[in-house]
Protein backbone atom coordinates (compact mmCIF):
# COMPACT_ATOMS: atom_id res chain seq x y z
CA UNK A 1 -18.51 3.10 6.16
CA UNK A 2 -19.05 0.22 3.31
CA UNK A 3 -16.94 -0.06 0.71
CA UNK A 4 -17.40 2.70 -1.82
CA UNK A 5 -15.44 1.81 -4.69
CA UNK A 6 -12.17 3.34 -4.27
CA UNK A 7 -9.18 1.42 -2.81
CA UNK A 8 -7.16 4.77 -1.52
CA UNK A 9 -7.56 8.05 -0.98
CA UNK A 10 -4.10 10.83 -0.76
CA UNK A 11 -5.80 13.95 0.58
CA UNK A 12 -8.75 13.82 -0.10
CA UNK A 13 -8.08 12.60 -3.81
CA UNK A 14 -9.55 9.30 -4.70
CA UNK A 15 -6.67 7.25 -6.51
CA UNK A 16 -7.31 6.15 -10.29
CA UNK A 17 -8.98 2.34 -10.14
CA UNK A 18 -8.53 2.24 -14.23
CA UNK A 19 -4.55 2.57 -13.53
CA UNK A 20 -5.10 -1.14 -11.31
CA UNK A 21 -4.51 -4.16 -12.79
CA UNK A 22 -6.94 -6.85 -11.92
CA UNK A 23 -6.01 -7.76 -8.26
CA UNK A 24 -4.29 -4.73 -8.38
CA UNK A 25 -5.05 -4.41 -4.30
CA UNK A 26 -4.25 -6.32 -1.65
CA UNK A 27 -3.70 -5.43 2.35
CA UNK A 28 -2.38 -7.21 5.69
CA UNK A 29 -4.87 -5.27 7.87
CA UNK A 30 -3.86 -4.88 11.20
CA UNK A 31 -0.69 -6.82 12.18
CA UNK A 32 0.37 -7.69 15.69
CA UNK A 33 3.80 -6.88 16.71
CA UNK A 34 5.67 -9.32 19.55
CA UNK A 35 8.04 -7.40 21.94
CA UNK A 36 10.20 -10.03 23.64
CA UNK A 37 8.58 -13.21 22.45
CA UNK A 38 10.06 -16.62 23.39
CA UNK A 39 9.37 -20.07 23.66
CA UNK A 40 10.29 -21.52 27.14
CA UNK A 41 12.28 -24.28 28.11
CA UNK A 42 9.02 -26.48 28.03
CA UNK A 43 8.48 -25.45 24.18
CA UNK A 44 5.40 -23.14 25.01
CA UNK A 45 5.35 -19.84 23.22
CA UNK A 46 5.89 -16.79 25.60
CA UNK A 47 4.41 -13.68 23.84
CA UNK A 48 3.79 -10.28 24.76
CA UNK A 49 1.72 -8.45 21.89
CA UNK A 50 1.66 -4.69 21.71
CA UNK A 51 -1.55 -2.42 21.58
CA UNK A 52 -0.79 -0.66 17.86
CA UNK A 53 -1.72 -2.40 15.07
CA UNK A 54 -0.08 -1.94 11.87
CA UNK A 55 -1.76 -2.62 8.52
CA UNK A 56 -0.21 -2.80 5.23
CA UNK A 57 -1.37 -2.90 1.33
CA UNK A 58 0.01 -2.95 -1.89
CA UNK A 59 -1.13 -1.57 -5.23
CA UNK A 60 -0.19 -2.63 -8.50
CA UNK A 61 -0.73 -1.03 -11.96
CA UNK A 62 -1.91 -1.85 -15.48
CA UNK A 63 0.94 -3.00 -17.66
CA UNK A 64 1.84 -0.53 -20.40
CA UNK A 65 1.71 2.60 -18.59
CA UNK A 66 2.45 5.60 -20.83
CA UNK A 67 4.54 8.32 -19.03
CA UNK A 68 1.80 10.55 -18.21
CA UNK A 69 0.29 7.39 -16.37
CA UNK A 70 3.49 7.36 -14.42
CA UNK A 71 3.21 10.51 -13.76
CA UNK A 72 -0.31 10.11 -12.52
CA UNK A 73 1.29 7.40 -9.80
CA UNK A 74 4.45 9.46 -9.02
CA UNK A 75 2.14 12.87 -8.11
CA UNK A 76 0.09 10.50 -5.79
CA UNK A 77 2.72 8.58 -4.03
CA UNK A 78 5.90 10.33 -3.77
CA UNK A 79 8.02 11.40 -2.30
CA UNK A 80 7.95 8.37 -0.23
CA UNK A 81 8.33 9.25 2.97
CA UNK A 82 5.26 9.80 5.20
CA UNK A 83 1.62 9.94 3.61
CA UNK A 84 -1.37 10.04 5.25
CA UNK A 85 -3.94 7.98 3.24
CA UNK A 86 -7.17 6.76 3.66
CA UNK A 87 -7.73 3.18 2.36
CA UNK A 88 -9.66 -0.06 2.48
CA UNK A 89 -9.30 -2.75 5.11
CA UNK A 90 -10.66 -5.93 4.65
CA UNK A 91 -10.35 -7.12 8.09
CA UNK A 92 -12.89 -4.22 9.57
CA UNK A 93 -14.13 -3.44 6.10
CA UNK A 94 -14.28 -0.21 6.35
CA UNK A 95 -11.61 2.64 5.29
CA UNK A 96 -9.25 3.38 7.72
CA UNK A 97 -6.62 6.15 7.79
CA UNK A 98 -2.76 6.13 8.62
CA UNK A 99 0.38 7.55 8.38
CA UNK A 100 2.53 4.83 5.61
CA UNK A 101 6.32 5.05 3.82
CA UNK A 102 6.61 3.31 0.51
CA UNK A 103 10.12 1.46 0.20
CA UNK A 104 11.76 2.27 -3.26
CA UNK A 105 9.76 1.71 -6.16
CA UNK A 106 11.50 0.23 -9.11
CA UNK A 107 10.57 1.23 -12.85
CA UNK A 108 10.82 -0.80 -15.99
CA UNK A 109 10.69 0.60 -18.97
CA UNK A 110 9.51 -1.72 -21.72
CA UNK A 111 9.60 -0.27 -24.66
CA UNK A 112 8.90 3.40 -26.21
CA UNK A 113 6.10 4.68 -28.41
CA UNK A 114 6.38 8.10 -30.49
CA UNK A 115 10.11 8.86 -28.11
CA UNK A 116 8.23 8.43 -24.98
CA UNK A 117 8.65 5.26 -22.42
CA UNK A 118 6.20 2.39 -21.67
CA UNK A 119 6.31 0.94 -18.89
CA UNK A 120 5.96 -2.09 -17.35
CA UNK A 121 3.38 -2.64 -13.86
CA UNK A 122 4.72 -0.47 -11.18
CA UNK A 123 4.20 -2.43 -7.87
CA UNK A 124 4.02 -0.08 -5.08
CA UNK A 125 3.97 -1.47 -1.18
CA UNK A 126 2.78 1.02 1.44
CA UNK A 127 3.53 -0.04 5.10
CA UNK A 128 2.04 1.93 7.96
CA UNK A 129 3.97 3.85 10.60
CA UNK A 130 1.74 2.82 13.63
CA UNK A 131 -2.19 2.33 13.82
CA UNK A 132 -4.81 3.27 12.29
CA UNK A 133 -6.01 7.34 13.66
């Protein structure tokens, strides 16, 4: 499937692009994980490399968000447990789906307008369970 101008999808729900910042998206598709990997007494690397590839991405948001905006983010993305989401990889450019946890999300507020907050870009990191389904 080519690229169809949406980074990631949360059932079935295409995520906002206008709450992206420019370079907003990036991923580490499909990262090898070493069980037991050494280098030998001879300096040569030793390495067993598992079957399940694990991708990763990271969004990050305009600057300024008002708090519906957050909002917008929170209803998407947490709780932060387990999510299955569709998104982009770059490495088989096409969307893939898999299961992901976000680690805590920090918020900075930056300001407030009319008694509600502004924030500053939320940076959200989304790292995938096991392999793509």
């Amino acid at each position: 499937m080519a690229f169809q101008g949406y980074y990631v999808k949360v059932d079935g729900t295409t995520f906002p692009n206008d709450l992206l910042d420019i370079g907003g998206y990036s991923n580490t598709p499909n990262q090898e994980t070493d069980k037991n990997s050494y280098v030998d007494g001879n300096g040569a690397l030793k390495r067993t490399v598992l079957p399940v590839k694990r991708s990763g991405f990271k969004i990050k948001t305009i600057d300024g968000l008002t708090y519906g905006q957050k909002l917008i983010i929170q209803a998407f993305f947490i709780p932060k447990t387990l999510k299955e989401l569709q998104y982009w990889n770059d490495e088989t450019n096409k969307y893939e789906t898999a299961d992901f946890y976000i680690p805590t999300v920090e918020y900075v507020h930056k300001t407030q307008r009319n008694g509600s907050p502004i924030y500053q870009a939320i940076e959200l990191e989304f790292i995938a369970y096991g392999g793509d389904k």
